[in-house]
Protein backbone atom coordinates (compact mmCIF):
# COMPACT_ATOMS: atom_id res chain seq x y z
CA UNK A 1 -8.11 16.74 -3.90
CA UNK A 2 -8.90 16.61 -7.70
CA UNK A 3 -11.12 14.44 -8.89
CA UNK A 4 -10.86 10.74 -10.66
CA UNK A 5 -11.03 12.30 -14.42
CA UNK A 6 -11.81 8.67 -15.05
CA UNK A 7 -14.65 8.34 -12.93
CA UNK A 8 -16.52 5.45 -14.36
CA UNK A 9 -13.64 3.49 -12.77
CA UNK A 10 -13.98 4.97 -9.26
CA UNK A 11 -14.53 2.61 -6.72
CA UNK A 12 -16.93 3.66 -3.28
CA UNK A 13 -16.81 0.54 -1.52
CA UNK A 14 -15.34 1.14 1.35
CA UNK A 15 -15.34 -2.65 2.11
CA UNK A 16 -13.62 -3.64 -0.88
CA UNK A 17 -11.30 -1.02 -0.46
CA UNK A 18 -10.19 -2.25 2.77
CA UNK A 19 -10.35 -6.18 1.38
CA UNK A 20 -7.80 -4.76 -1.25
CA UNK A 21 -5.48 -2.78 1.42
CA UNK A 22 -5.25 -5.67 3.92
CA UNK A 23 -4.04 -8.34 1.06
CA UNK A 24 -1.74 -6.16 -1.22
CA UNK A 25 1.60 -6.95 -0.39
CA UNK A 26 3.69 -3.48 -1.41
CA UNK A 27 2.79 0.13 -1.08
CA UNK A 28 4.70 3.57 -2.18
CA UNK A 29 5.21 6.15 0.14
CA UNK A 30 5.56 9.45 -1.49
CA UNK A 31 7.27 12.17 0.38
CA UNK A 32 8.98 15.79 -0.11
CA UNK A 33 11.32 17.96 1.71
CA UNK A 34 9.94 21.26 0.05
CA UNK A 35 12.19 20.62 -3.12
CA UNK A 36 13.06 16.89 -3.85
CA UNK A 37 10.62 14.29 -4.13
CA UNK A 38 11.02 10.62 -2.85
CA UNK A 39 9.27 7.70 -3.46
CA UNK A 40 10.00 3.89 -1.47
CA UNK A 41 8.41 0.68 -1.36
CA UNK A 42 7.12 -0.61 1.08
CA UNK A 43 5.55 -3.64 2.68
CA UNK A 44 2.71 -2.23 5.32
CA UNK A 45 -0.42 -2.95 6.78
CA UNK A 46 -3.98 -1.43 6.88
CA UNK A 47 -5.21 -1.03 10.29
CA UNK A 48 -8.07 0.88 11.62
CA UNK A 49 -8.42 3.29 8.88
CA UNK A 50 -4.60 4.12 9.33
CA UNK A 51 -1.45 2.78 6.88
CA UNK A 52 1.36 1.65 9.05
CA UNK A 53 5.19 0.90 8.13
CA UNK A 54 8.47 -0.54 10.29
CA UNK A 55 11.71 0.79 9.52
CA UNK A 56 14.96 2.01 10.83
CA UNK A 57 14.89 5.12 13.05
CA UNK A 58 17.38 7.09 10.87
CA UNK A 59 18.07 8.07 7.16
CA UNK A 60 16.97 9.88 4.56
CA UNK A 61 12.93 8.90 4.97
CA UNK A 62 13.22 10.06 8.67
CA UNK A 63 14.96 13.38 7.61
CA UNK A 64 12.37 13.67 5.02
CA UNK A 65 9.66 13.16 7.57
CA UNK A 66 10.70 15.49 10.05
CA UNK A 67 11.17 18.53 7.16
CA UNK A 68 7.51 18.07 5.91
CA UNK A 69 4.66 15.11 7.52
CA UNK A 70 2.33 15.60 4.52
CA UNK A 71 2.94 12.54 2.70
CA UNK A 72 1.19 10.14 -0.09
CA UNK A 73 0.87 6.51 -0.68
CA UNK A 74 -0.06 4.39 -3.25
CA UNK A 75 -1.41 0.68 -3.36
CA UNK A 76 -1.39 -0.71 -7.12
CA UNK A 77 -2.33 -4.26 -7.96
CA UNK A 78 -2.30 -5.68 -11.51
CA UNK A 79 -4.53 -8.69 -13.01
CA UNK A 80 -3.85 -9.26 -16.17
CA UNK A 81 -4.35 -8.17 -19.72
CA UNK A 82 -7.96 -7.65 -21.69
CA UNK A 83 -7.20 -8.16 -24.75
CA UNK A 84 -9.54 -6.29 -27.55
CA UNK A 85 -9.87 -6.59 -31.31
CA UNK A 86 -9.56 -2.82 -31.30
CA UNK A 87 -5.89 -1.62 -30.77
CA UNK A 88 -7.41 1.10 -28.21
CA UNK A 89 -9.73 -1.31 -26.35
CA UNK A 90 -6.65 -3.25 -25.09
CA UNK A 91 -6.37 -2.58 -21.30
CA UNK A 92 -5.05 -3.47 -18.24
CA UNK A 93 -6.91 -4.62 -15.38
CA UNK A 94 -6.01 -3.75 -11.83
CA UNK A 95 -7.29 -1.44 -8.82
CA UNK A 96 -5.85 0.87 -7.13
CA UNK A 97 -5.79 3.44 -4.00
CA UNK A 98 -4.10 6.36 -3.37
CA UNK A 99 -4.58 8.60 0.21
CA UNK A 100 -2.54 11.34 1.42
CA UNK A 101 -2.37 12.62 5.06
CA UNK A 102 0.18 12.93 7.62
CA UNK A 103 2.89 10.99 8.88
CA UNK A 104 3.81 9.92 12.56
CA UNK A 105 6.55 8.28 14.63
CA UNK A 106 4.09 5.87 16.99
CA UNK A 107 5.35 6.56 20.30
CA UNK A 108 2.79 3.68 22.44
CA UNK A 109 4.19 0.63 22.11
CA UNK A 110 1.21 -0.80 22.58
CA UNK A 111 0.19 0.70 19.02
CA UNK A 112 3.91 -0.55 17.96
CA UNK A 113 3.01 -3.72 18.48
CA UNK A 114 -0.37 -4.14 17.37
CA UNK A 115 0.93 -2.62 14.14
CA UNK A 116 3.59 -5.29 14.00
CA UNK A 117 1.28 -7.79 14.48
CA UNK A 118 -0.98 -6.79 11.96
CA UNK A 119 1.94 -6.74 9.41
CA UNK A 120 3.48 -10.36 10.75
CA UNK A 121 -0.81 -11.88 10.18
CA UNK A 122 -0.47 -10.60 6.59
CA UNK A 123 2.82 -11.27 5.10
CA UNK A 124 3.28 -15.04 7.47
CA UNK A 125 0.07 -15.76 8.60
CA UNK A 126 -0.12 -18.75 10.94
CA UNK A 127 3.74 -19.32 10.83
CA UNK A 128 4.21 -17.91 14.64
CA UNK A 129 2.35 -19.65 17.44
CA UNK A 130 2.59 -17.15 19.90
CA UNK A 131 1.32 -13.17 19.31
CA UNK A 132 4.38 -10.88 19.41
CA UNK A 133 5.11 -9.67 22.48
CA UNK A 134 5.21 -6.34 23.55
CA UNK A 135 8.89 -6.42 24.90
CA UNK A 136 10.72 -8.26 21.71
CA UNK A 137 8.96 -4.64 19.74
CA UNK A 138 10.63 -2.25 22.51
CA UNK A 139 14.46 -4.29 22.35
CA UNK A 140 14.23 -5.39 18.90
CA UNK A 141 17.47 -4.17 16.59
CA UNK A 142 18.35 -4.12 12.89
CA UNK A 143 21.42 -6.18 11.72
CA UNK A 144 22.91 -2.57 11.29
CA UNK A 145 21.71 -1.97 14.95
CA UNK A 146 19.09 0.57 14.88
CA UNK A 147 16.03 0.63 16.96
CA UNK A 148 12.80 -0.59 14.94
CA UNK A 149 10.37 2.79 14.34
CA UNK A 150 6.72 2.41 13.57
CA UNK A 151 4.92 4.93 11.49
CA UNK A 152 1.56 5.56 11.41
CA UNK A 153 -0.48 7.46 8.30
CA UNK A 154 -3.31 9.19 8.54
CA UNK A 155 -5.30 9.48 5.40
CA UNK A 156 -7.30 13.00 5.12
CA UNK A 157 -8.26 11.96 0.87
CA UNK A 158 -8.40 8.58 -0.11
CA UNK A 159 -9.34 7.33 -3.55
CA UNK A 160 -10.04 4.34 -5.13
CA UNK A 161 -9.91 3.04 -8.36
CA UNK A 162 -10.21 -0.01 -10.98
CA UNK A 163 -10.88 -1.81 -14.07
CA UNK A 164 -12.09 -5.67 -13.52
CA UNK A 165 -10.95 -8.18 -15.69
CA UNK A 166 -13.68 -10.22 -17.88
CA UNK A 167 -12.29 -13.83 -18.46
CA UNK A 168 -13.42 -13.81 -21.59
CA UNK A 169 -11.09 -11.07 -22.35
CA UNK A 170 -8.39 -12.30 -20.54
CA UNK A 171 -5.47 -12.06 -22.41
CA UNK A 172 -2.86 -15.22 -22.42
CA UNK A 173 -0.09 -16.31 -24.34
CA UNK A 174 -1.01 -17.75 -27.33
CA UNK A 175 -4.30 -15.88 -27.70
CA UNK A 176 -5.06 -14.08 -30.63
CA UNK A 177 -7.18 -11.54 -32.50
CA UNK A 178 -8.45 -14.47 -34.79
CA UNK A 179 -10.05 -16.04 -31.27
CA UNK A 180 -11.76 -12.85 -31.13
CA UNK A 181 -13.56 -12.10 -34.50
């Protein structure tokens, strides 16, 4: 893995990298079939040191998965604008994380639904009384029908990046270079 060439902005915290992976809402897995590349969103969760994703069990991303399980993916959050009387100065804060591993099916469905759980906590927390259970994962269906599958990433390189954002600097509508001076 190459380095950050930016490497004032790394970030080692392991513990704010994980804050940052359980709360961001959309990921990009990044995939190749030994010639085209693909790229989806995705919502997911972070769960004991592993990225995991629902989806159907057929279609392109499974064929894709099944010609080559090295993958990528990509968490990106934004925070605004810092806004600098020097043109070059202006930046954007945000953090980031991007790990590459390999890609499984889940096969326990035990696993299955802990992972499902994990994702329902983060996207609705609270909103279900009950935890899932472990037989609506194994007979749950798409509206097109398909069985639910659960895949489970395994980072081998993770990085993590980011540029705070100083209130002061804060860029806003109305705000400008006159404020500054």
């Amino acid at each position: 893995m190459m380095p950050i060439r930016y490497s004032k902005r790394t970030i080692s915290d392991q513990e704010q990298i994980d804050r940052f992976l359980m709360q961001a809402k959309t990921g990009f897995l990044g995939m190749s079939d030994g010639t085209e590349p693909y790229i989806i969103p995705l919502n997911f969760c972070w769960l004991e040191g592993n990225i995991y994703f629902h989806g159907a069990d057929s279609g392109r991303k499974i064929e894709m998965i099944a010609a080559n399980n090295r993958v990528c993916f990509n968490v990106c959050e934004e925070y605004g604008t810092i806004a600098d009387p020097v043109p070059a100065l202006t930046d954007t804060a945000y953090m980031s994380v991007f790990l590459s591993g390999v890609i499984e099916r889940v096969a326990s469905p035990e696993e299955m639904r802990d992972a499902m759980q994990a994702m329902l906590d983060k996207y609705v927390p609270g909103y279900y009384p009950e935890p899932l259970s472990l037989q609506h994962v194994q007979k749950y269906r798409s509206s097109m029908g398909s069985a639910t599958a659960v895949f489970r990433i395994t980072p081998d390189t993770l990085t993590a990046k980011g540029n705070p954002l100083p209130e002061e600097k804060q860029f806003y509508p109305g705000r400008t270079i006159e404020m500054d001076l």
